[in-house]
C-alpha atoms as a PDB file:
ATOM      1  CA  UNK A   1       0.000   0.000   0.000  1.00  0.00           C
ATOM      2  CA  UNK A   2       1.780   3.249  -0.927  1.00  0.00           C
ATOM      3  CA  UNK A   3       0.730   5.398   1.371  1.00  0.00           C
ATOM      4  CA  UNK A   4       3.022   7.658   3.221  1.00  0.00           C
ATOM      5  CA  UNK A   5       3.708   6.377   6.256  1.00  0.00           C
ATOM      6  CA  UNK A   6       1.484   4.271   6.273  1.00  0.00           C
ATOM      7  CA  UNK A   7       1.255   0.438   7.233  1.00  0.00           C
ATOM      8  CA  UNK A   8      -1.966  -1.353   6.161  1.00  0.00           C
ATOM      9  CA  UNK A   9      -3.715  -3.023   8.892  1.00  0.00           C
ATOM     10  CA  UNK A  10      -4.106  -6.643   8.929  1.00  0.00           C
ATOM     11  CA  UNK A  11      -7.540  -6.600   8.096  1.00  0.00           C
ATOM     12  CA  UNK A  12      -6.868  -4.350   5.230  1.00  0.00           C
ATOM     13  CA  UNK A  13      -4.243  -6.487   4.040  1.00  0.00           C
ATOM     14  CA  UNK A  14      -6.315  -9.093   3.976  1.00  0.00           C
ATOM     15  CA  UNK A  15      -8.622  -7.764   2.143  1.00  0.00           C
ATOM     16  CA  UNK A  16      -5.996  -6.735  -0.782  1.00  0.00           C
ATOM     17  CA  UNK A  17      -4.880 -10.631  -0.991  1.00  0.00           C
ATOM     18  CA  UNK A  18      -8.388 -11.743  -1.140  1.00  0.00           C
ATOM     19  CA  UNK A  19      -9.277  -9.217  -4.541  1.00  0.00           C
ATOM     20  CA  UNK A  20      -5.942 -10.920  -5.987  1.00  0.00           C
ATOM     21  CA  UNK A  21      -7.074 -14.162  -4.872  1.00  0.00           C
ATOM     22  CA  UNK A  22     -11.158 -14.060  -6.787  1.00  0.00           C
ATOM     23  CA  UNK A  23     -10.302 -11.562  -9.451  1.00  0.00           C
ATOM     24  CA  UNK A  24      -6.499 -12.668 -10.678  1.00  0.00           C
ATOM     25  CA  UNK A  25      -5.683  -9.028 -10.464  1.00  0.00           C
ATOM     26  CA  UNK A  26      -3.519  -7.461  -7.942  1.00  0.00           C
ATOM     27  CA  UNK A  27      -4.163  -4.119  -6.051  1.00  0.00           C
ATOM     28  CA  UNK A  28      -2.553  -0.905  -6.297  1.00  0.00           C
ATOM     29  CA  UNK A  29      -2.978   1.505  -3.467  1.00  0.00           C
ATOM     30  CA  UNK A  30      -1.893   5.116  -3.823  1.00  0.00           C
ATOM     31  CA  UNK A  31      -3.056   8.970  -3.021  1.00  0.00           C
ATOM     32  CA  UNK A  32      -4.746  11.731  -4.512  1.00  0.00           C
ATOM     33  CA  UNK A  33      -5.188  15.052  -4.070  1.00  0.00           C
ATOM     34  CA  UNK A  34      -7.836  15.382  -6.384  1.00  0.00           C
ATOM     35  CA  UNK A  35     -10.915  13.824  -5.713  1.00  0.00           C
ATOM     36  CA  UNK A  36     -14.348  14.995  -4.249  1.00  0.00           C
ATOM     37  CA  UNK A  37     -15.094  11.311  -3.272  1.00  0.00           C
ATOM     38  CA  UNK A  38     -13.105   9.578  -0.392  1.00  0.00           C
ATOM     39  CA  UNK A  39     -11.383   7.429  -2.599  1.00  0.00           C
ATOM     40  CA  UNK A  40     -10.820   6.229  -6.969  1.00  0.00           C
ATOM     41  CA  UNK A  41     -11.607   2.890  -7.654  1.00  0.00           C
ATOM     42  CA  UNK A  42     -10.662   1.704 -10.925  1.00  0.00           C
ATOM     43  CA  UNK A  43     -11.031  -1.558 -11.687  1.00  0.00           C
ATOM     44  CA  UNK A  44      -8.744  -3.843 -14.250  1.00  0.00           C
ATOM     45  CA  UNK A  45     -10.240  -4.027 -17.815  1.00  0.00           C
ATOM     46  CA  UNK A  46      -8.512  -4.794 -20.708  1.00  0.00           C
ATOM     47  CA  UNK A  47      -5.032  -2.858 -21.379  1.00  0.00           C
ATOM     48  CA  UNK A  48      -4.830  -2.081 -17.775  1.00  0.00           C
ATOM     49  CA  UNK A  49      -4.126  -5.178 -16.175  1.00  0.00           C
ATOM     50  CA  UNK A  50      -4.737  -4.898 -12.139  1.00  0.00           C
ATOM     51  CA  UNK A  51      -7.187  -2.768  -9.923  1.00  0.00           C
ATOM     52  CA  UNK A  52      -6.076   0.807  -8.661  1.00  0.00           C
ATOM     53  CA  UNK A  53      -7.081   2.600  -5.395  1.00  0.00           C
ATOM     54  CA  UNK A  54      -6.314   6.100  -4.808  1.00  0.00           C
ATOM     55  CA  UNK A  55      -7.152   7.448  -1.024  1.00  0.00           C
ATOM     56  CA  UNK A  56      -8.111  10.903  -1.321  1.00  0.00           C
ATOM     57  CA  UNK A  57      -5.542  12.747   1.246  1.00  0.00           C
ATOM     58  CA  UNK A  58      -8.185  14.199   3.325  1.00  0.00           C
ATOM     59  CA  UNK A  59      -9.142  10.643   4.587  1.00  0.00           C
ATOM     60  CA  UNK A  60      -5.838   9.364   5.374  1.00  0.00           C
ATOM     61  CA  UNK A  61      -6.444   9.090   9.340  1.00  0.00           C
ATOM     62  CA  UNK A  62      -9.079   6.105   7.933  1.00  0.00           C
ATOM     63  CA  UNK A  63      -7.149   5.267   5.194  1.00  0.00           C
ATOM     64  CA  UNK A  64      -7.368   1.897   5.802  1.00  0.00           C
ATOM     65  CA  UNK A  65     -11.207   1.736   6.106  1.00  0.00           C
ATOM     66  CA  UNK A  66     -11.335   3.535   2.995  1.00  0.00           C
ATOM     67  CA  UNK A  67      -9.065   0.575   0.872  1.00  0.00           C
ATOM     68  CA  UNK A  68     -11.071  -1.722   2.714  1.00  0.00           C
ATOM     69  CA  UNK A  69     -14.466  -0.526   1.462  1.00  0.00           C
ATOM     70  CA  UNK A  70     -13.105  -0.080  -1.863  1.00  0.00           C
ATOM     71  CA  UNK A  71     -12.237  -3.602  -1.797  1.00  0.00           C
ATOM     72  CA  UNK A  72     -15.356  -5.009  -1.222  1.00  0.00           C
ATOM     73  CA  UNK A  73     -16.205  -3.006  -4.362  1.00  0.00           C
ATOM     74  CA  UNK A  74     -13.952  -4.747  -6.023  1.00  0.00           C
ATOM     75  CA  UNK A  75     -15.346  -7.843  -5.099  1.00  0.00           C
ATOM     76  CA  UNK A  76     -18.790  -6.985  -5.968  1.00  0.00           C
ATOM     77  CA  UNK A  77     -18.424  -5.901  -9.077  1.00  0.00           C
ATOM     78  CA  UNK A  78     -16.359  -8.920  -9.800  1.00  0.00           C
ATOM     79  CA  UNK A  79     -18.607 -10.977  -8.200  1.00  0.00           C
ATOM     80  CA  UNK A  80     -21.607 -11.238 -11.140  1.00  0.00           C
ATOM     81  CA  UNK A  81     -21.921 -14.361 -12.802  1.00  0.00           C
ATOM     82  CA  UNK A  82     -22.388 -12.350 -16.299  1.00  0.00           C
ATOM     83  CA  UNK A  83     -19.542 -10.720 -16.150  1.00  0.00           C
ATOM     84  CA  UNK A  84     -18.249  -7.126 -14.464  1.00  0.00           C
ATOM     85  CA  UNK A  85     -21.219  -5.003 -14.714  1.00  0.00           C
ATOM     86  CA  UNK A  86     -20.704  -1.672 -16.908  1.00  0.00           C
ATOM     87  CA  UNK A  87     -23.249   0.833 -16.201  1.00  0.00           C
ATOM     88  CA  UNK A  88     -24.401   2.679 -19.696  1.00  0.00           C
ATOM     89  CA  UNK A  89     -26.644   5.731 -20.067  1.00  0.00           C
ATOM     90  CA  UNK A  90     -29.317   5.824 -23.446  1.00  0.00           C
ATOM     91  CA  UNK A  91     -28.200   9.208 -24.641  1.00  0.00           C
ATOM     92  CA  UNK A  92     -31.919  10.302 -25.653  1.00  0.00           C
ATOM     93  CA  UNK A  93     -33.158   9.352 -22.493  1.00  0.00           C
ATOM     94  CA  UNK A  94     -30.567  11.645 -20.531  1.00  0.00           C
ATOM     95  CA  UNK A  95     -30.982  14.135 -23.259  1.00  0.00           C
ATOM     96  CA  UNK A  96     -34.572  14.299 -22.724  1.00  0.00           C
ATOM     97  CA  UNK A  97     -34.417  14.334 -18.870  1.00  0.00           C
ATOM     98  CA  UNK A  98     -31.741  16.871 -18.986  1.00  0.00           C
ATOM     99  CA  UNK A  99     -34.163  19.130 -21.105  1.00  0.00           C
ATOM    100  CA  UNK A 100     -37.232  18.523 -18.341  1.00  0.00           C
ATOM    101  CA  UNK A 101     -34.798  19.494 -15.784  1.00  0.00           C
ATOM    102  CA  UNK A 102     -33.574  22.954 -17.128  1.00  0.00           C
ATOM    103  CA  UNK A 103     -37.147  23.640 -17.682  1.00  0.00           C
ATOM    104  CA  UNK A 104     -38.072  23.889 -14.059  1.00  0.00           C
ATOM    105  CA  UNK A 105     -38.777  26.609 -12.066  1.00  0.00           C
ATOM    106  CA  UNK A 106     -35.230  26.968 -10.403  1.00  0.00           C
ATOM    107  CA  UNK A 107     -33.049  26.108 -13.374  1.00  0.00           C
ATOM    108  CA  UNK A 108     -35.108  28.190 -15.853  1.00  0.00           C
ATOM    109  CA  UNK A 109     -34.163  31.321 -13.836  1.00  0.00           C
ATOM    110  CA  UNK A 110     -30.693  30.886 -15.438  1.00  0.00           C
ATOM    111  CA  UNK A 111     -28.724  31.325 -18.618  1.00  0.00           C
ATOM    112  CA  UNK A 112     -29.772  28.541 -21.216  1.00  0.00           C
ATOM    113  CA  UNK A 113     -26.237  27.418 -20.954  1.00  0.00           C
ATOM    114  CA  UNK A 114     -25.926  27.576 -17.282  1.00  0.00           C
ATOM    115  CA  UNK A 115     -29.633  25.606 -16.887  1.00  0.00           C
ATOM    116  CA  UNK A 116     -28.595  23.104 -18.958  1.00  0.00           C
ATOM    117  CA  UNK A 117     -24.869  22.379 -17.830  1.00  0.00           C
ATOM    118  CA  UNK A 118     -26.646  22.486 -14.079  1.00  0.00           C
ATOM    119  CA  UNK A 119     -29.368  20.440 -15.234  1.00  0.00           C
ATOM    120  CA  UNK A 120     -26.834  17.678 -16.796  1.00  0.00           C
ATOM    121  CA  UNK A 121     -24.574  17.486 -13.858  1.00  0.00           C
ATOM    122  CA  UNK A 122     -27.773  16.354 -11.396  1.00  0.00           C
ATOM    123  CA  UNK A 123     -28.846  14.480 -13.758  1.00  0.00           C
ATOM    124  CA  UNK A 124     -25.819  12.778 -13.902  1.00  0.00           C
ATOM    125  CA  UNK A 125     -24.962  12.921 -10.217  1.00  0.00           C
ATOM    126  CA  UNK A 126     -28.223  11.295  -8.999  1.00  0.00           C
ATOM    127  CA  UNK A 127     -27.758   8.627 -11.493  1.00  0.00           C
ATOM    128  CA  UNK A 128     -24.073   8.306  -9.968  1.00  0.00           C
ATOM    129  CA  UNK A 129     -25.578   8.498  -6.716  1.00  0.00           C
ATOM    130  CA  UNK A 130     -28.004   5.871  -8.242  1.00  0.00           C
ATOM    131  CA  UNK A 131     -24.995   2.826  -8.832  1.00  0.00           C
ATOM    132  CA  UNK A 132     -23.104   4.001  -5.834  1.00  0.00           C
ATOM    133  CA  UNK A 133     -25.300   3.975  -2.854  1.00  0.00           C
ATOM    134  CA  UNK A 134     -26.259  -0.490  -2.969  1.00  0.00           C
ATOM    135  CA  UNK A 135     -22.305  -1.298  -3.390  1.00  0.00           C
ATOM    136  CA  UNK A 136     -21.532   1.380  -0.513  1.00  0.00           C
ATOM    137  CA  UNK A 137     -24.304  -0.599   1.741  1.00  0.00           C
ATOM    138  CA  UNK A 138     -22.865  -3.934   0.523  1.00  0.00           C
ATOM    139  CA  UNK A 139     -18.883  -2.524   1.569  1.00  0.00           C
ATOM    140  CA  UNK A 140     -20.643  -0.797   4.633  1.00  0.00           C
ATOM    141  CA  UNK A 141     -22.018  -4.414   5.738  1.00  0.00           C
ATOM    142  CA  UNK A 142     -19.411  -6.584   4.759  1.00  0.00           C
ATOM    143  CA  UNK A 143     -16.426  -4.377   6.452  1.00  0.00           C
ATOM    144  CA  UNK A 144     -18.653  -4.291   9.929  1.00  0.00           C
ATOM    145  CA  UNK A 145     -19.238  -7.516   9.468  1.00  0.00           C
ATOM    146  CA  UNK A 146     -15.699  -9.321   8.539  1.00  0.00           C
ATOM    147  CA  UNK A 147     -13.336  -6.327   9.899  1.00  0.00           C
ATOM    148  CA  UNK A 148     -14.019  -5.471  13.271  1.00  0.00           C
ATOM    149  CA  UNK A 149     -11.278  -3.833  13.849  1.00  0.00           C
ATOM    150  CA  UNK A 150     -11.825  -1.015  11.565  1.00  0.00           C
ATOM    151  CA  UNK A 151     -14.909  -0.376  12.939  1.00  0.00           C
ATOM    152  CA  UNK A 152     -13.361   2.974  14.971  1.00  0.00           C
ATOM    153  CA  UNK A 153     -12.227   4.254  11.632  1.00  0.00           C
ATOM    154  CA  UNK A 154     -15.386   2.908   9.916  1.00  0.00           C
ATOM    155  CA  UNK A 155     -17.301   5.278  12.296  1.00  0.00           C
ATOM    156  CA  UNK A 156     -15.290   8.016  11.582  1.00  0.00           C
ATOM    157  CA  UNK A 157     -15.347   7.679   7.733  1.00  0.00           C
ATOM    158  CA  UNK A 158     -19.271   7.171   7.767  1.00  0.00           C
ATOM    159  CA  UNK A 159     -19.706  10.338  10.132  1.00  0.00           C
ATOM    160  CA  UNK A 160     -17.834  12.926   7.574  1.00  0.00           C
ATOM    161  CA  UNK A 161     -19.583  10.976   4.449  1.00  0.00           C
ATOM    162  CA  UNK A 162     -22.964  11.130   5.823  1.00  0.00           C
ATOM    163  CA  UNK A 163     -22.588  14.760   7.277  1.00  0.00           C
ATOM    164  CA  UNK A 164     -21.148  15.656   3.456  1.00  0.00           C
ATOM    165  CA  UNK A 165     -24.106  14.271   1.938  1.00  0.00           C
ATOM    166  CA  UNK A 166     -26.337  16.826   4.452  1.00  0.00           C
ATOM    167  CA  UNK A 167     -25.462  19.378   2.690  1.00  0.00           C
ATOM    168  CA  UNK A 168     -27.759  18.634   0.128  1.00  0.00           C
ATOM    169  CA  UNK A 169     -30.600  19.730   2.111  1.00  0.00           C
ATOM    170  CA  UNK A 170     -29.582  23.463   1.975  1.00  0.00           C
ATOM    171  CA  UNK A 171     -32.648  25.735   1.040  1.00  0.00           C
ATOM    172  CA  UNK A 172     -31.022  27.028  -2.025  1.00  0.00           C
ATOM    173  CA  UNK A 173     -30.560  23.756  -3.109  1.00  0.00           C
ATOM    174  CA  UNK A 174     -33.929  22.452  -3.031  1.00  0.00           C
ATOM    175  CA  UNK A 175     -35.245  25.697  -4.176  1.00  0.00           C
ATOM    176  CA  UNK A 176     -33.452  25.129  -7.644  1.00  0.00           C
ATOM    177  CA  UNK A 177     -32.950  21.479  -8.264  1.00  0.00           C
ATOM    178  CA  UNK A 178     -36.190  20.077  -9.547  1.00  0.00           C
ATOM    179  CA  UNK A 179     -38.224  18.281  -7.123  1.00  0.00           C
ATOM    180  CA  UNK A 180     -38.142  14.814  -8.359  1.00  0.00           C
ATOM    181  CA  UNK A 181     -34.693  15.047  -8.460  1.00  0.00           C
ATOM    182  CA  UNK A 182     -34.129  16.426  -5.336  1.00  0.00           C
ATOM    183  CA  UNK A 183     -36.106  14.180  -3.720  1.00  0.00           C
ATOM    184  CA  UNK A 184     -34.594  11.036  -5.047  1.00  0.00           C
ATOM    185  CA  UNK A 185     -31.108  12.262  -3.847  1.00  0.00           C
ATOM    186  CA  UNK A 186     -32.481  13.100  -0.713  1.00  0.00           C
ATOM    187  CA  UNK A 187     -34.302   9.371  -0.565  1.00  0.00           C
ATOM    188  CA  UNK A 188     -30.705   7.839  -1.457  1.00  0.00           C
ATOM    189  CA  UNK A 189     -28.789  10.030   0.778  1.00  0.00           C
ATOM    190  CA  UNK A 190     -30.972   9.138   3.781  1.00  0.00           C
ATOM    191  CA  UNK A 191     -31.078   5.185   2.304  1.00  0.00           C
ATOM    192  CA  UNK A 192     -27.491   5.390   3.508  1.00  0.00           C
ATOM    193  CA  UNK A 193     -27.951   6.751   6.879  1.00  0.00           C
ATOM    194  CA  UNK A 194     -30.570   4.614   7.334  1.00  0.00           C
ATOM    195  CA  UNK A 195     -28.861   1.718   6.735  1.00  0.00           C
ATOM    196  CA  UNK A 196     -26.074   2.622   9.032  1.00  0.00           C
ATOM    197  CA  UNK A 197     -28.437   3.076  11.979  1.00  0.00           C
ATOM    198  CA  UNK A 198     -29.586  -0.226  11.563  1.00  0.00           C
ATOM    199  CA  UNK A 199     -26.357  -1.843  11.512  1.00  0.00           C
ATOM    200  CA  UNK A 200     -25.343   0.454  14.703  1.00  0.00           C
ATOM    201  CA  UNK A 201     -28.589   0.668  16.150  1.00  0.00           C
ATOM    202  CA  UNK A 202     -28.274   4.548  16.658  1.00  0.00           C
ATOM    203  CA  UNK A 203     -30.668   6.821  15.357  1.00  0.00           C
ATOM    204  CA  UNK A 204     -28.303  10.253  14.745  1.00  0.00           C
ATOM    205  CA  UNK A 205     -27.551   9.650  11.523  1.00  0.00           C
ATOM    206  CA  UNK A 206     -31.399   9.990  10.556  1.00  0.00           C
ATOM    207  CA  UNK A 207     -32.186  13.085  12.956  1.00  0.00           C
ATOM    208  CA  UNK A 208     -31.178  14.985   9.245  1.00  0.00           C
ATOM    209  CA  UNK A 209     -33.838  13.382   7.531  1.00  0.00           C
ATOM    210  CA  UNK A 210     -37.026  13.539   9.877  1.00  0.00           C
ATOM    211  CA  UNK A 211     -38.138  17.012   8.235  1.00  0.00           C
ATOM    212  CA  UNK A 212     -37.894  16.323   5.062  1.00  0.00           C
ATOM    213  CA  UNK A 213     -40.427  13.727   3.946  1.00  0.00           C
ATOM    214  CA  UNK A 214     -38.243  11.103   2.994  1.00  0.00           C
ATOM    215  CA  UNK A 215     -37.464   8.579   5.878  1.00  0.00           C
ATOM    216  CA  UNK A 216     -40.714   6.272   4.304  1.00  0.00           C
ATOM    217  CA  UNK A 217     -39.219   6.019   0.998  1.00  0.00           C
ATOM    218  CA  UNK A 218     -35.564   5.266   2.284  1.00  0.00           C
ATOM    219  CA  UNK A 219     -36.961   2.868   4.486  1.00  0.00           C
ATOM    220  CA  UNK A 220     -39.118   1.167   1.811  1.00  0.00           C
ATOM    221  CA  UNK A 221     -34.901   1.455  -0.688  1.00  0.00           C
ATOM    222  CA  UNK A 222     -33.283  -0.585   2.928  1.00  0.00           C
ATOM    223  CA  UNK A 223     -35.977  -3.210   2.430  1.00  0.00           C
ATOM    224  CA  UNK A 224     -35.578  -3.480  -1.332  1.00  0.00           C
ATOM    225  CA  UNK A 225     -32.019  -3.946  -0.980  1.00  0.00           C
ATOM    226  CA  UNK A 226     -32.266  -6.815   1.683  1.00  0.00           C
ATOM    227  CA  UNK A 227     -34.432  -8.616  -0.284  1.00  0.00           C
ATOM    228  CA  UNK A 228     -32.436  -8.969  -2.794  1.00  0.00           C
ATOM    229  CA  UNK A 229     -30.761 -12.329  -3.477  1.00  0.00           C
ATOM    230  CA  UNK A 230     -27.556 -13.819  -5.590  1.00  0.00           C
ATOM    231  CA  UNK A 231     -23.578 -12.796  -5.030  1.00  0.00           C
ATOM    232  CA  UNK A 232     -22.534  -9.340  -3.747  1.00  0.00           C
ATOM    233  CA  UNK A 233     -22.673  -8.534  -7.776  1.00  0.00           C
ATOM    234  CA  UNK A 234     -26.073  -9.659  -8.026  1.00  0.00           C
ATOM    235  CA  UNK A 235     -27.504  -8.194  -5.250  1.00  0.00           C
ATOM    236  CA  UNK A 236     -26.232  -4.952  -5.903  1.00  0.00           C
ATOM    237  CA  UNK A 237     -26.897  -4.902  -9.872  1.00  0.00           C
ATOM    238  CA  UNK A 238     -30.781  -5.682  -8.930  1.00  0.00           C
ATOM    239  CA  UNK A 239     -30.840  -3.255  -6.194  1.00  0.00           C
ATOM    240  CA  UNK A 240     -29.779  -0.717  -8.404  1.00  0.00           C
ATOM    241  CA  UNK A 241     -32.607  -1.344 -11.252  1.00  0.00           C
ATOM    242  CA  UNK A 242     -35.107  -2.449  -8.333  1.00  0.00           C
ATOM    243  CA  UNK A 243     -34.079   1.179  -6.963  1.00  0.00           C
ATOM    244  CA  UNK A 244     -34.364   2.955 -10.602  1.00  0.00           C
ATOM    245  CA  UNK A 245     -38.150   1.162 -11.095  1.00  0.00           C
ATOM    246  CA  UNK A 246     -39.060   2.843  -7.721  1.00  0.00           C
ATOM    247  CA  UNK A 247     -37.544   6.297  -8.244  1.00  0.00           C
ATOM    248  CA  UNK A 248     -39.076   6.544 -11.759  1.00  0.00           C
ATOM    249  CA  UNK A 249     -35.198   6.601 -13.649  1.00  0.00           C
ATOM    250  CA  UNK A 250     -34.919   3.039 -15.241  1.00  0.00           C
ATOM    251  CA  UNK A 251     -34.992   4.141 -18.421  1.00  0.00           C
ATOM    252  CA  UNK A 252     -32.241   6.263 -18.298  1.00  0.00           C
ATOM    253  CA  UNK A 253     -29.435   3.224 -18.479  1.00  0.00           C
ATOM    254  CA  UNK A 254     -28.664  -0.298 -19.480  1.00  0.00           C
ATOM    255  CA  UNK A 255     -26.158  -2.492 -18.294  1.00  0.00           C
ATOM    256  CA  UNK A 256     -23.834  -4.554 -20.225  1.00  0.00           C
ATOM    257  CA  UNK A 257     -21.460  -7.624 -18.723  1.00  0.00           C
ATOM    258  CA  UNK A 258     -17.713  -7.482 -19.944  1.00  0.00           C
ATOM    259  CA  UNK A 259     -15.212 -10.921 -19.599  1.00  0.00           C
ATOM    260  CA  UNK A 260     -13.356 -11.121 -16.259  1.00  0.00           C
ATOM    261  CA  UNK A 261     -10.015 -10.489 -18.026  1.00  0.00           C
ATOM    262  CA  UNK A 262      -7.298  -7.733 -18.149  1.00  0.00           C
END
């Protein structure tokens, strides 16, 4: 793991042999200074022939938490019997729901070519937001589960990633995004926290979302995604499109299945 003084844990270390051992691929851990997201996961694919992890420097006090989670990832996506899953948008889809969305109320108020940039990146984000959120609950699980001890870090690392994603709820936020957008991020946000209170059994991580109208709907997302059967890949694959179906966004994407190779 090259990480500046840095050592990974055992656990963590682990966890790298076990992606080499059920994907053939080895890991490569580094830094980056550049990334909104706590960490970039890229997995091997042809030409490129082992998995990279880059800790964003801001989380290097859970560093190890961090590789760990983006393990699991690893693991899940690897994990389908099809194939790795590769998420695709249908361009006329986005197009169109790009269009709707700089036609609202709060976007509309803009520039045409502010509106529509704005309108593309939430858009985009919620359907990022959309593939993310089942594999983060699968890694969130799995590391509680089969690393205790990086639980202190995992509670660290979930506190700053579930206070980030409050910041959503700002009044100037909801006041332009439009509202079926805004509440499905809001619905997937709180999915999250609502999933770690369960597997903590502490409510604080929820005490965001009470106001806002969403806790039924992010309840109703936790129980879709534990009834969901197959591997890690499976389960989070059908979450996803069981997830889309509910938030009214399947149409937007298709998934294809690419070989296991590098």
């Amino acid at each position: 793991m090259d990480i500046p003084n840095s050592k990974p844990s055992d656990e963590t270390s682990r966890m790298l042999a076990l992606v080499e051992q059920e994907t053939g691929y080895r890991v490569t851990v580094g830094t980056t200074d550049n990334s909104k997201a706590d960490a970039e996961m890229i997995s091997a694919a042809p030409g490129h022939p082992f998995h990279l992890i880059n800790v964003s420097t801001r989380c290097l006090p859970v560093a190890d938490y961090i590789v760990a989670v983006q393990c699991v990832m690893l693991l899940t996506m690897w994990s389908h019997p099809q194939g790795v899953p590769v998420f695709e948008i249908v361009p006329d889809k986005i197009d169109y729901a790009i269009r709707k969305a700089a036609g609202c109320r709060g976007l509309a108020k803009l520039p045409h070519a502010l509106s529509e940039q704005t309108a593309r990146n939430m858009v985009l984000g919620l359907l990022h937001q959309l593939i993310s959120t089942p594999p983060e609950l699968i890694a969130m699980e799995y590391c509680h589960r089969e690393c205790p001890g990086l639980r202190v870090q995992q509670a660290d690392a979930l506190a700053q990633s579930l206070r980030r994603n409050t910041g959503t709820l700002r009044a100037e936020i909801k006041e332009m995004a439009p509202p079926e957008i805004w509440t499905a991020n809001q619905a997937l946000c709180a999915s999250l926290a609502r999933g770690w209170c369960d597997l903590v059994e502490d409510e604080v991580a929820m005490l965001s979302y009470n106001s806002v109208g969403v806790e039924a709907t992010a309840q109703k997302l936790v129980g879709i995604y534990r009834s969901v059967r197959g591997t890690m890949g499976e389960c989070s694959v059908g979450t996803v499109d069981r997830w889309a179906n509910e938030l009214g966004f399947r149409s937007l994407y298709t998934w294809t299945f690419r070989k296991k190779t590098a």
